[in-house]
PDB file of N, CA and C in Angstrom:
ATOM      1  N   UNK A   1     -38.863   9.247  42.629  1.00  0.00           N
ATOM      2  CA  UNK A   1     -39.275   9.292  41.238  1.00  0.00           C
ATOM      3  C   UNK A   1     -40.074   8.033  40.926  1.00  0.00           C
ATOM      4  N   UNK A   2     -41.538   7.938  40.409  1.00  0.00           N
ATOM      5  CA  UNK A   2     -41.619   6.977  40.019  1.00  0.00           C
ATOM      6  C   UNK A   2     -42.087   6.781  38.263  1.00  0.00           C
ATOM      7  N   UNK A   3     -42.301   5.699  38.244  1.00  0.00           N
ATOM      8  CA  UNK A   3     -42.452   5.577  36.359  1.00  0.00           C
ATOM      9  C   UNK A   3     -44.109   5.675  36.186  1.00  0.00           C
ATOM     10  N   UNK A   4     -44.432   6.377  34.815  1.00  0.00           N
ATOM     11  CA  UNK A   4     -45.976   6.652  34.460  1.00  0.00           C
ATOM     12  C   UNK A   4     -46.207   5.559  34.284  1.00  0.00           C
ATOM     13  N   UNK A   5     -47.669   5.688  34.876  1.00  0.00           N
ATOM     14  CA  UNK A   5     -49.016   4.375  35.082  1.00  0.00           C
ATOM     15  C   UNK A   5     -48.113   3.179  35.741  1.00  0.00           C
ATOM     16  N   UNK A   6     -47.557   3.791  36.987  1.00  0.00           N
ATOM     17  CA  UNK A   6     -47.233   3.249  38.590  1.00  0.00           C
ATOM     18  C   UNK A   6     -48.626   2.143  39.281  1.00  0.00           C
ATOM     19  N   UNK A   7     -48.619   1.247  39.516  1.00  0.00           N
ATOM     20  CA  UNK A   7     -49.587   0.735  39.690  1.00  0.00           C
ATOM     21  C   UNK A   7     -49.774   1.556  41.081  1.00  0.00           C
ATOM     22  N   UNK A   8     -51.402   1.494  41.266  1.00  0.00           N
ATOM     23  CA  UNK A   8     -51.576   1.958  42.731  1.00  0.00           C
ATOM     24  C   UNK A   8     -51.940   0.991  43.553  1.00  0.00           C
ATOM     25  N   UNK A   9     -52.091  -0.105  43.145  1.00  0.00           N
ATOM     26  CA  UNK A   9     -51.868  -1.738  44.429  1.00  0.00           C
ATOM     27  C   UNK A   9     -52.259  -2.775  43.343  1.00  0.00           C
ATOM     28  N   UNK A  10     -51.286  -3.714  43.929  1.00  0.00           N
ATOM     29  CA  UNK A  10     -51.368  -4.901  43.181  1.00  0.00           C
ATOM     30  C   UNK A  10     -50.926  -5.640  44.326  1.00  0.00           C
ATOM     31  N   UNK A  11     -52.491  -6.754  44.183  1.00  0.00           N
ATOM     32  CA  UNK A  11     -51.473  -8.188  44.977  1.00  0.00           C
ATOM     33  C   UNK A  11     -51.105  -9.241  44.238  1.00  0.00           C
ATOM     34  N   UNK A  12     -50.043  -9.108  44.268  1.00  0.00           N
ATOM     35  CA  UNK A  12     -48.843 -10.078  43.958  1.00  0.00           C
ATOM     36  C   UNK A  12     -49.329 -11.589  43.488  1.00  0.00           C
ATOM     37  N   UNK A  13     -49.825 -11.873  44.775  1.00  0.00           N
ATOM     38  CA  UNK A  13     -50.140 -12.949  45.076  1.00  0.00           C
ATOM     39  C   UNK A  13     -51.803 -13.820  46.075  1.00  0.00           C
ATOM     40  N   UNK A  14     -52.598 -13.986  45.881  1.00  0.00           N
ATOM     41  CA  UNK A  14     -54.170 -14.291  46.788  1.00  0.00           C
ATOM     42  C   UNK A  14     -53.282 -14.119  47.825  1.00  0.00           C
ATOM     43  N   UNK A  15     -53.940 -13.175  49.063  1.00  0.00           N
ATOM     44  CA  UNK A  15     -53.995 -13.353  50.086  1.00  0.00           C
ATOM     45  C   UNK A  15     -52.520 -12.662  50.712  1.00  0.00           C
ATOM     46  N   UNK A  16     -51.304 -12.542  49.278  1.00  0.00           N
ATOM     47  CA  UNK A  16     -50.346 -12.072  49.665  1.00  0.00           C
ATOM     48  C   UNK A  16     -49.994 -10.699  49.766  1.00  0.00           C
ATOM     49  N   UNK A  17     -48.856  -9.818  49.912  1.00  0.00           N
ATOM     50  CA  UNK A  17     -48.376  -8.491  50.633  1.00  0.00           C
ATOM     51  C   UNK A  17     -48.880  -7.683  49.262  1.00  0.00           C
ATOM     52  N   UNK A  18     -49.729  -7.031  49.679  1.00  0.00           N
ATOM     53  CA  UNK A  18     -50.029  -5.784  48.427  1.00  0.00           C
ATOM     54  C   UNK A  18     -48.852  -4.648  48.194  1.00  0.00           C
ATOM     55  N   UNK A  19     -48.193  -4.788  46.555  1.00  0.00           N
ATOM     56  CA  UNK A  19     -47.191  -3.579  46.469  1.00  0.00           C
ATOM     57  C   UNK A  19     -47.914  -2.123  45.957  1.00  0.00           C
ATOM     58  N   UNK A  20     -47.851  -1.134  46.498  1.00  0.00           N
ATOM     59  CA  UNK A  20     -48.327  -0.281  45.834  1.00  0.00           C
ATOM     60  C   UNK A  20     -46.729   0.347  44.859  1.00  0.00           C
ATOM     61  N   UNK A  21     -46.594   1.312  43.851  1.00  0.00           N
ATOM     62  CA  UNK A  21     -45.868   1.758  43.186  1.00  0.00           C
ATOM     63  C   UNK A  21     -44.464   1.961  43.643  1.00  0.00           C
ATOM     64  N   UNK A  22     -44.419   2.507  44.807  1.00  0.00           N
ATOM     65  CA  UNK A  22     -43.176   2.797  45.252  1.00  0.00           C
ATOM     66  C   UNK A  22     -42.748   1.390  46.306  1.00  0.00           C
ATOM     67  N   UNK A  23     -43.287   0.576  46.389  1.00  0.00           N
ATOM     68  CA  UNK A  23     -42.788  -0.631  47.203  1.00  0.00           C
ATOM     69  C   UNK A  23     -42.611  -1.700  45.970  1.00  0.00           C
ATOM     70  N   UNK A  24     -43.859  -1.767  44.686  1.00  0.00           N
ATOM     71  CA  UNK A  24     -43.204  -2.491  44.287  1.00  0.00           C
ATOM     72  C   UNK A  24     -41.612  -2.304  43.280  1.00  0.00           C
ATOM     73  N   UNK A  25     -41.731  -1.098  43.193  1.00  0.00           N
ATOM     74  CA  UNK A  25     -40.282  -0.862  42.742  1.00  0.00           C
ATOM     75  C   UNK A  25     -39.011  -1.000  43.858  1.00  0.00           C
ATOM     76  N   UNK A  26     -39.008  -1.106  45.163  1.00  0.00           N
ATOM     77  CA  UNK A  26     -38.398  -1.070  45.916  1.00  0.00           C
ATOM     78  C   UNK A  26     -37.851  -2.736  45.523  1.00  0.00           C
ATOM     79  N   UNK A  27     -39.047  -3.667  45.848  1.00  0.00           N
ATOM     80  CA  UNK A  27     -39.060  -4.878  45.838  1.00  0.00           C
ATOM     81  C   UNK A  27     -38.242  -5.269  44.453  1.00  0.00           C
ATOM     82  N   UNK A  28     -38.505  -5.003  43.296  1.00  0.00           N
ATOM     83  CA  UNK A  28     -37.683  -5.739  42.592  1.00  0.00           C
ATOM     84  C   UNK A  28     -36.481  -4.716  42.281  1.00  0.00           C
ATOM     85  N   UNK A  29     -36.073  -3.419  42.774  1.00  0.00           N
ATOM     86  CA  UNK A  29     -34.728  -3.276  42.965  1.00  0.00           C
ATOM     87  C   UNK A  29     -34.246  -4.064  43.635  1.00  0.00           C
ATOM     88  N   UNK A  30     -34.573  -4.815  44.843  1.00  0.00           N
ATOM     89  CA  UNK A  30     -34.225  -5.428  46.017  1.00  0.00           C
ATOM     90  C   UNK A  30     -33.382  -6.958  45.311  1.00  0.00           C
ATOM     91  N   UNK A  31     -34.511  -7.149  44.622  1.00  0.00           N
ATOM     92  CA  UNK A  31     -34.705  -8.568  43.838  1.00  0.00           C
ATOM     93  C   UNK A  31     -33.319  -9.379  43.091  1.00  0.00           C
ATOM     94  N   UNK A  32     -33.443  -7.681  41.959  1.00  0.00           N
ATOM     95  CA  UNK A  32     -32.291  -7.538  41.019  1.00  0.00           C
ATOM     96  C   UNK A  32     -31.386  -7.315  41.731  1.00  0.00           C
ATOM     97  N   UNK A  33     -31.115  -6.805  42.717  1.00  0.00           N
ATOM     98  CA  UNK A  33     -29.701  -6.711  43.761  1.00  0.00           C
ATOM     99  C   UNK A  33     -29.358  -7.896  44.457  1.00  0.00           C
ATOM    100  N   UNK A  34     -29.781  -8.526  44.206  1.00  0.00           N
ATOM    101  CA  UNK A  34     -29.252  -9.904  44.784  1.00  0.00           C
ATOM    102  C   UNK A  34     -28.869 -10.916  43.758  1.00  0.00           C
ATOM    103  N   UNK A  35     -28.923 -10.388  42.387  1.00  0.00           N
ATOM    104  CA  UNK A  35     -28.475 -11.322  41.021  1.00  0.00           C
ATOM    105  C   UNK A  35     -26.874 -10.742  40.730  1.00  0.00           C
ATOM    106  N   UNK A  36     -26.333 -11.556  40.357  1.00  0.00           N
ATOM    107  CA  UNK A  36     -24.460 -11.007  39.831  1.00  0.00           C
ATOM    108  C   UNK A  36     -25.072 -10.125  38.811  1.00  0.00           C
ATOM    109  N   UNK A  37     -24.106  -8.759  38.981  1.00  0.00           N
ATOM    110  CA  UNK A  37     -24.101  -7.977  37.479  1.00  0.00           C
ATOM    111  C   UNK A  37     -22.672  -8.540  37.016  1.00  0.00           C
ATOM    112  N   UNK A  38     -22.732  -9.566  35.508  1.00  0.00           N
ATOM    113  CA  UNK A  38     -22.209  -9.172  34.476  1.00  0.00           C
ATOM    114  C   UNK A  38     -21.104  -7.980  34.837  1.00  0.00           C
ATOM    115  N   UNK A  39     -19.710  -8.762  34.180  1.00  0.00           N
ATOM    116  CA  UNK A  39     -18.824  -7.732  34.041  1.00  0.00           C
ATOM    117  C   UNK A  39     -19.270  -7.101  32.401  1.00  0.00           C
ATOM    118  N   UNK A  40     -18.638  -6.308  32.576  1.00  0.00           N
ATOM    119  CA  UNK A  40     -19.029  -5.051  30.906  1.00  0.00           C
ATOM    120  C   UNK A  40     -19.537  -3.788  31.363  1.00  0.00           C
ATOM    121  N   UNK A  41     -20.769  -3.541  30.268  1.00  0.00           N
ATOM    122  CA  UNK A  41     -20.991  -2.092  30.090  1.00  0.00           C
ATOM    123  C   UNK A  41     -22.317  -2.438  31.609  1.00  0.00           C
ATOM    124  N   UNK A  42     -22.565  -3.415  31.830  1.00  0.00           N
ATOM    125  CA  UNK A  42     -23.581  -3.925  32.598  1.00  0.00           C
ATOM    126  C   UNK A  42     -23.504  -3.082  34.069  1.00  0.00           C
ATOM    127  N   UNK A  43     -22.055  -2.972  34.254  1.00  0.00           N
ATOM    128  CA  UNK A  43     -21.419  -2.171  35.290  1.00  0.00           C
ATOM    129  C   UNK A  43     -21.958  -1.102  35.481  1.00  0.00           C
ATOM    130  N   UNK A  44     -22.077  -0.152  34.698  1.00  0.00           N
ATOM    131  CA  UNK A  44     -21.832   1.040  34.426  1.00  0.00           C
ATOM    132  C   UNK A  44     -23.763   1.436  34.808  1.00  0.00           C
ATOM    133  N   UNK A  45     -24.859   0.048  34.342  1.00  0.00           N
ATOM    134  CA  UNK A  45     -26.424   0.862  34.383  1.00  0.00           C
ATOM    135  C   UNK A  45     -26.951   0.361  35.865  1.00  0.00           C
ATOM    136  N   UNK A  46     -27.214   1.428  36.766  1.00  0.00           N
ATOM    137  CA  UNK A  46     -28.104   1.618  37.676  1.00  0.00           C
ATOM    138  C   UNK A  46     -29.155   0.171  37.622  1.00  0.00           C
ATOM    139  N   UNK A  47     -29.411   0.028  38.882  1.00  0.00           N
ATOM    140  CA  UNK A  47     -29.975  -1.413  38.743  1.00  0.00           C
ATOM    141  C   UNK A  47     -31.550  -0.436  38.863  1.00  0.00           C
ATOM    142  N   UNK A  48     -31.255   0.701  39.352  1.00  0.00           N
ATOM    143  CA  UNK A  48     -32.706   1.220  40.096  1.00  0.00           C
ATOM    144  C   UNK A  48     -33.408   1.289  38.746  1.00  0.00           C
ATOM    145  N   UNK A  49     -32.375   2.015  37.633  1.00  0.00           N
ATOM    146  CA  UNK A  49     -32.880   2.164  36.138  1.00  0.00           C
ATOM    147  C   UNK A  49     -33.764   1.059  35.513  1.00  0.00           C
ATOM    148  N   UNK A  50     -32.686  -0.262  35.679  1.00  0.00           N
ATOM    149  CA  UNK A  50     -33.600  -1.033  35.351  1.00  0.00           C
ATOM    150  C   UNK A  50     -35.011  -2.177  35.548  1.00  0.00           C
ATOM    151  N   UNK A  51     -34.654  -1.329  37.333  1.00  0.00           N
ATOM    152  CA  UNK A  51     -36.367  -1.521  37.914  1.00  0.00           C
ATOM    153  C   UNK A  51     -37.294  -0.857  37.266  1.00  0.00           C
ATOM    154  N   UNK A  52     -37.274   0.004  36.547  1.00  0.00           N
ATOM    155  CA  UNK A  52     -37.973   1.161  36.174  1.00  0.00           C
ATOM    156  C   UNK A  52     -38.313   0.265  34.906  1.00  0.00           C
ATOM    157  N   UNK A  53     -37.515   0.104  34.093  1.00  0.00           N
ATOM    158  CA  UNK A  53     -37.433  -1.015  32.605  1.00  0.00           C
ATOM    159  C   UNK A  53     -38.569  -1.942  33.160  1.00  0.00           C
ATOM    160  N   UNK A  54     -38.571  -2.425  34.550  1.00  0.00           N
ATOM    161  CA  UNK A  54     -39.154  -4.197  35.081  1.00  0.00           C
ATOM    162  C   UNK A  54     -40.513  -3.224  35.176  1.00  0.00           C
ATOM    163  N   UNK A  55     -40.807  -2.037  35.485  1.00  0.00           N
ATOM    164  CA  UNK A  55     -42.011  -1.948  36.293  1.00  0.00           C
ATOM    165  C   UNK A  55     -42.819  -1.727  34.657  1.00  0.00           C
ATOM    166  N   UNK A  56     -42.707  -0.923  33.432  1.00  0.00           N
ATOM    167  CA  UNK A  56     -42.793  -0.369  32.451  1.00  0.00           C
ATOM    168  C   UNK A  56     -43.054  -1.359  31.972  1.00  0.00           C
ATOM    169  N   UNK A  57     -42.281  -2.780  32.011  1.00  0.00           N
ATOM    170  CA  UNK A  57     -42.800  -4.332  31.397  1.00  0.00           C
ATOM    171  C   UNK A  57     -43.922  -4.693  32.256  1.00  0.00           C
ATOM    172  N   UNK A  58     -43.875  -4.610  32.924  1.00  0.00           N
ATOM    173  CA  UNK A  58     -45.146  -5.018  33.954  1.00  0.00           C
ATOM    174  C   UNK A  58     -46.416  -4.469  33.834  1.00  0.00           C
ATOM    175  N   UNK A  59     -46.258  -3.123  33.858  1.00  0.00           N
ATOM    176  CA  UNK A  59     -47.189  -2.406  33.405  1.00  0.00           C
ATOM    177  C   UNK A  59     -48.015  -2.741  32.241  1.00  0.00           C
ATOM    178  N   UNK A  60     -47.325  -2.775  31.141  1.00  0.00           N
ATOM    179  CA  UNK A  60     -47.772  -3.355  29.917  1.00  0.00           C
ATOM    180  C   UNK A  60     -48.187  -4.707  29.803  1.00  0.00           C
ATOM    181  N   UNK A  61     -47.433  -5.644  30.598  1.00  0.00           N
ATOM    182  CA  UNK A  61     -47.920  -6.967  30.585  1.00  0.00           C
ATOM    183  C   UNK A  61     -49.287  -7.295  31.370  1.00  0.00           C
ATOM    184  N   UNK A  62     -49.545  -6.727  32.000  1.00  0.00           N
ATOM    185  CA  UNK A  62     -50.635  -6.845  33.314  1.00  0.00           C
ATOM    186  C   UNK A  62     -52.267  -6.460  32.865  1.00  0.00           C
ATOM    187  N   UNK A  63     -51.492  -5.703  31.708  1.00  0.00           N
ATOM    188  CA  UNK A  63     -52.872  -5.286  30.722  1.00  0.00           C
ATOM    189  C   UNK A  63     -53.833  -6.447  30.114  1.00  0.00           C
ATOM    190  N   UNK A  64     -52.787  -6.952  29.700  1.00  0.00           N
ATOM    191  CA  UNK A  64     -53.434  -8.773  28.942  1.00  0.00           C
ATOM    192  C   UNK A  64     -53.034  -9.856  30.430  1.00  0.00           C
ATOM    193  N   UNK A  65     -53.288  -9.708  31.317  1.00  0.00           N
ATOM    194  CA  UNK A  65     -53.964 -10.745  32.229  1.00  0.00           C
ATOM    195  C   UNK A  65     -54.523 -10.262  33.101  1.00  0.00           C
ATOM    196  N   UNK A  66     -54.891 -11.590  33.669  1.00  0.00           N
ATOM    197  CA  UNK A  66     -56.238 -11.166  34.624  1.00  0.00           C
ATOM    198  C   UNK A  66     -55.468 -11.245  36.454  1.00  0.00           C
ATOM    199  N   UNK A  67     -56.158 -10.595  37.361  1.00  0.00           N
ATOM    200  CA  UNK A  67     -55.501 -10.189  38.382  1.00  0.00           C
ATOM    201  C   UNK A  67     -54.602 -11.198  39.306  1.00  0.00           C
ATOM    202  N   UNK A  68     -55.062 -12.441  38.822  1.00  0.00           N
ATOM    203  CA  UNK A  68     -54.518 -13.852  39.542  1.00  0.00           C
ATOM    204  C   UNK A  68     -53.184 -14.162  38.821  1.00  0.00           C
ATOM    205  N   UNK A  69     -52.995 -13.396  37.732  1.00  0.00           N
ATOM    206  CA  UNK A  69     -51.797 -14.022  37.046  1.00  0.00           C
ATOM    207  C   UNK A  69     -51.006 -13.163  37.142  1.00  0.00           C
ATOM    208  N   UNK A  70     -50.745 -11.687  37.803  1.00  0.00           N
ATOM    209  CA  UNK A  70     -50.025 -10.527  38.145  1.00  0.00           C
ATOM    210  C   UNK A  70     -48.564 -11.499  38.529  1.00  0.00           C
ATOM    211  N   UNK A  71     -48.460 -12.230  39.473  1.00  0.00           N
ATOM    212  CA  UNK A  71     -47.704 -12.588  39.965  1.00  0.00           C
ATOM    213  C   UNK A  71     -46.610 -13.156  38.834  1.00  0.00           C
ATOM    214  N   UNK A  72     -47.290 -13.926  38.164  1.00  0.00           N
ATOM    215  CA  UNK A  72     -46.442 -14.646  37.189  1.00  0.00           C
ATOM    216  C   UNK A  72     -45.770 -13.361  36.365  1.00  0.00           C
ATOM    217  N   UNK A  73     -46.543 -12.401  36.107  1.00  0.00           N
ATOM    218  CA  UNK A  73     -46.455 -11.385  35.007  1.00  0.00           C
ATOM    219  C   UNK A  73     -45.228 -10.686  35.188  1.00  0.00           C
ATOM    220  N   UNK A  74     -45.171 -10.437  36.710  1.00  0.00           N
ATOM    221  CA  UNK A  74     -44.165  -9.686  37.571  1.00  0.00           C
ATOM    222  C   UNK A  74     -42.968 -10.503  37.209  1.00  0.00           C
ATOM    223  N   UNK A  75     -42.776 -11.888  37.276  1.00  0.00           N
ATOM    224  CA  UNK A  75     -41.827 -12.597  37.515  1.00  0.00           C
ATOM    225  C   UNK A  75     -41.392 -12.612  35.683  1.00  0.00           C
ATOM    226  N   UNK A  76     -42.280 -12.590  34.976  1.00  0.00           N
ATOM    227  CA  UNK A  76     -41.717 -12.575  33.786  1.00  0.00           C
ATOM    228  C   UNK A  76     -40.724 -11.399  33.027  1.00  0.00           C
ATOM    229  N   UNK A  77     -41.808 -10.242  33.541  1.00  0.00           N
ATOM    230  CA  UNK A  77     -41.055  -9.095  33.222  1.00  0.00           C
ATOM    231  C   UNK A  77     -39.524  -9.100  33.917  1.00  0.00           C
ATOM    232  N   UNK A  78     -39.444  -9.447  35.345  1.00  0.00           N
ATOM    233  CA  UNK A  78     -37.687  -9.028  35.334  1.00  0.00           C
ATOM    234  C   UNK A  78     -36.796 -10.709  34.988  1.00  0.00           C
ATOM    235  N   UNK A  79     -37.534 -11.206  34.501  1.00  0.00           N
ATOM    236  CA  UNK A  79     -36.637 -12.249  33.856  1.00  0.00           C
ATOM    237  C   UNK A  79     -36.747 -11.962  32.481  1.00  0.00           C
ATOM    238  N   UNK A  80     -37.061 -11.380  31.528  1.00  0.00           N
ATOM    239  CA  UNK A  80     -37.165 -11.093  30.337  1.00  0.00           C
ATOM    240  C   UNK A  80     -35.985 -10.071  30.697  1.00  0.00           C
ATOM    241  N   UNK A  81     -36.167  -8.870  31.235  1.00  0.00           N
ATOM    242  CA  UNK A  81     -35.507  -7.604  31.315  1.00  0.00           C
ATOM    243  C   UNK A  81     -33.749  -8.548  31.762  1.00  0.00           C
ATOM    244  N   UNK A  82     -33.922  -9.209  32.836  1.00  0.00           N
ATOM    245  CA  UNK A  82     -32.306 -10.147  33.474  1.00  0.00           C
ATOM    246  C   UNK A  82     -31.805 -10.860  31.991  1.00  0.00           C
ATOM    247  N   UNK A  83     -32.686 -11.113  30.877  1.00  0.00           N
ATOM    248  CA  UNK A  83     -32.285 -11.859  30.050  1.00  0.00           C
ATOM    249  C   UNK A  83     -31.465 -10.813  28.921  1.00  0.00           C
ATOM    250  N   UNK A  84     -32.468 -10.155  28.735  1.00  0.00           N
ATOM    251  CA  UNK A  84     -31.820  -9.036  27.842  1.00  0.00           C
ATOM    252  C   UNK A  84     -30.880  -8.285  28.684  1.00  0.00           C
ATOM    253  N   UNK A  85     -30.228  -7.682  29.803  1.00  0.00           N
ATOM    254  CA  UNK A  85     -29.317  -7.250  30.269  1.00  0.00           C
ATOM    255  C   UNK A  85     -28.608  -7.910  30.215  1.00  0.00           C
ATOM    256  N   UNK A  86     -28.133  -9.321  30.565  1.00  0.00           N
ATOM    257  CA  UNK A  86     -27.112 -10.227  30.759  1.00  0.00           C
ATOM    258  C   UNK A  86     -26.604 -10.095  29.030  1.00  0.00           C
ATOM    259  N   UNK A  87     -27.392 -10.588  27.876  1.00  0.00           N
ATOM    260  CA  UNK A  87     -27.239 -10.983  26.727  1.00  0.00           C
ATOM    261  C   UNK A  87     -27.095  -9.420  25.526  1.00  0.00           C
ATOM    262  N   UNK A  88     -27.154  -8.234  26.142  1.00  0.00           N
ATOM    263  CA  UNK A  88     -27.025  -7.169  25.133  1.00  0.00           C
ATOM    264  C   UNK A  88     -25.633  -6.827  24.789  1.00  0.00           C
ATOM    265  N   UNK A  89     -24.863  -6.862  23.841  1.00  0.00           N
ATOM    266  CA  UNK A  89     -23.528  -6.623  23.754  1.00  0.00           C
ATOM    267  C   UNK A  89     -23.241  -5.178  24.368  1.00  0.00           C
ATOM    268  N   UNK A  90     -24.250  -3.740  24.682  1.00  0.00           N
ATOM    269  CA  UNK A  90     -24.114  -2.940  25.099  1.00  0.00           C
ATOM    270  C   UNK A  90     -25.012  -2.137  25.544  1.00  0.00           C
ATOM    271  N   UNK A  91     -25.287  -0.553  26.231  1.00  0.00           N
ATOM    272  CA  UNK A  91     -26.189  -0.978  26.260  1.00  0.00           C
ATOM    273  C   UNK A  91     -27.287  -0.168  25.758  1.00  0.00           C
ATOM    274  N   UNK A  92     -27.017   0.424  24.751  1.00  0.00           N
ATOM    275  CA  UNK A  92     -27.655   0.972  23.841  1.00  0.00           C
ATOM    276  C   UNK A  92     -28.828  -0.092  23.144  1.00  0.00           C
ATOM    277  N   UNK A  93     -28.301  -0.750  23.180  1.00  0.00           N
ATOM    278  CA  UNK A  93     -28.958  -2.604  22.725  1.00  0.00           C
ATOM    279  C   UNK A  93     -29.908  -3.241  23.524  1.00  0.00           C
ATOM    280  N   UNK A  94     -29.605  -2.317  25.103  1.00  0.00           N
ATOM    281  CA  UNK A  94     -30.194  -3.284  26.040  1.00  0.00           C
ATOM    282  C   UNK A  94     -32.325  -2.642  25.885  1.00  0.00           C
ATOM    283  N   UNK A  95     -32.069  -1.510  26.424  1.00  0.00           N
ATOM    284  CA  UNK A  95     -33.462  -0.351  25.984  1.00  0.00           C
ATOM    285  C   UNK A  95     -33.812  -0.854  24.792  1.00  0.00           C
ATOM    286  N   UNK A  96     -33.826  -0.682  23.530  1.00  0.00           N
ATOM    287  CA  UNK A  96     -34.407  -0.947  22.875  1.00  0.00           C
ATOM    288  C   UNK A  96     -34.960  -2.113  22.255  1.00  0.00           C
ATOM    289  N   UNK A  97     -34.287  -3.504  23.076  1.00  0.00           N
ATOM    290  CA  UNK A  97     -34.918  -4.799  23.041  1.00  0.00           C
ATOM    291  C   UNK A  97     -36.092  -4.737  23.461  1.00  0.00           C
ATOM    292  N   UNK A  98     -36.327  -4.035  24.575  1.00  0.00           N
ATOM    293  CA  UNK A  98     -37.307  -4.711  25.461  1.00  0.00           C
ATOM    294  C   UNK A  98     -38.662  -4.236  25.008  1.00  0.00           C
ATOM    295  N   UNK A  99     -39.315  -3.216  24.271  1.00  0.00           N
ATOM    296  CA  UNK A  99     -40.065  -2.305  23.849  1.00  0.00           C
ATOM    297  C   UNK A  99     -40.991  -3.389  22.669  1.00  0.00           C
ATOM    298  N   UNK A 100     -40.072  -4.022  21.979  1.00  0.00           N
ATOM    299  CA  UNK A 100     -39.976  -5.471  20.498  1.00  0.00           C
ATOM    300  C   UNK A 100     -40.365  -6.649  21.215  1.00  0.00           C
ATOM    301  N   UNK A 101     -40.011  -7.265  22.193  1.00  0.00           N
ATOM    302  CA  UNK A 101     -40.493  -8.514  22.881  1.00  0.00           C
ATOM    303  C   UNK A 101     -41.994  -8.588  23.221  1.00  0.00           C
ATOM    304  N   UNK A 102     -42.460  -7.827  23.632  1.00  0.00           N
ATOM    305  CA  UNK A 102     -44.027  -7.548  23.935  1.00  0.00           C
ATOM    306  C   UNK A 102     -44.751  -8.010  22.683  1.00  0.00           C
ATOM    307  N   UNK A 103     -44.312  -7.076  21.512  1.00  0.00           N
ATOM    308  CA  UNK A 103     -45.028  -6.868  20.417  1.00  0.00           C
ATOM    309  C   UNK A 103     -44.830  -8.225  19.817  1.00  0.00           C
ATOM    310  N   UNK A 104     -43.796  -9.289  19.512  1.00  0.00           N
ATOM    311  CA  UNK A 104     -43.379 -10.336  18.895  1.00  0.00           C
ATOM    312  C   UNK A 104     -44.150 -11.471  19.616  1.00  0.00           C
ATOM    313  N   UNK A 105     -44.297 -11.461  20.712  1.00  0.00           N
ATOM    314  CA  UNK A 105     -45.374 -12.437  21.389  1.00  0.00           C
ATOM    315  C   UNK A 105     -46.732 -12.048  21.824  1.00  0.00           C
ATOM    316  N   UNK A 106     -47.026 -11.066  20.343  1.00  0.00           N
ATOM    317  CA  UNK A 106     -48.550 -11.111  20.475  1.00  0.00           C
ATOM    318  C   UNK A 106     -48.911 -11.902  19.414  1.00  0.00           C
ATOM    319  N   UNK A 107     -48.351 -12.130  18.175  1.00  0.00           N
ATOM    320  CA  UNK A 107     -48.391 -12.749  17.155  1.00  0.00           C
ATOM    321  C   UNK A 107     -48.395 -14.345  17.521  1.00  0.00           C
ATOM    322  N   UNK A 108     -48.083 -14.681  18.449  1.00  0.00           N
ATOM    323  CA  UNK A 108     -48.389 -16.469  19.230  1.00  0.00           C
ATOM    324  C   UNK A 108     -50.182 -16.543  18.914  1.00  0.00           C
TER     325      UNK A 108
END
């Protein structure tokens, strides 16, 4: 399964490993699986789910930069998404943060 407007290659990094859609979702499932889940409702959501959340931020973020800054963009989105998972009292709370953060730091 992958999520709409999947990138079809992005390098990461000059010179570094190009992810296309289904690797780079692999990669930051991979990522997020190596961070503690939070005891709570945190338990209970699919980490793959919220690769899907990281790629959907990415997606959107990648729009407003330019191809050299992908990397950073990447790294922001699943630390924004790690921030709001760790910090949502549930997680009905957790989804609908992330949709508002984009929009609140366009106004900077």
């Amino acid at each position: 399964m992958s999520a709409p407007g999947m990138l079809s290659q992005v390098n990461t990094q000059p010179g570094g490993p190009p992810y296309n859609g289904s690797n780079l979702l692999q990669h930051v499932v991979r990522t997020m699986s190596q961070r503690p889940t939070p005891p709570g409702w945190q338990m209970s959501l699919p980490v793959n789910q919220r690769g899907h959340i990281v790629i959907q931020l990415f997606n959107f973020l990648r729009l407003l930069q330019t191809k050299d800054e992908q990397n950073k963009t990447l790294d922001y989105a699943m630390g924004f998404e790690q921030r709001t998972f760790e910090g949502s009292p549930d997680k009905v709370n957790h989804c609908p943060s992330i949709p508002n953060k984009p929009k609140k730091s366009d106004t900077r």
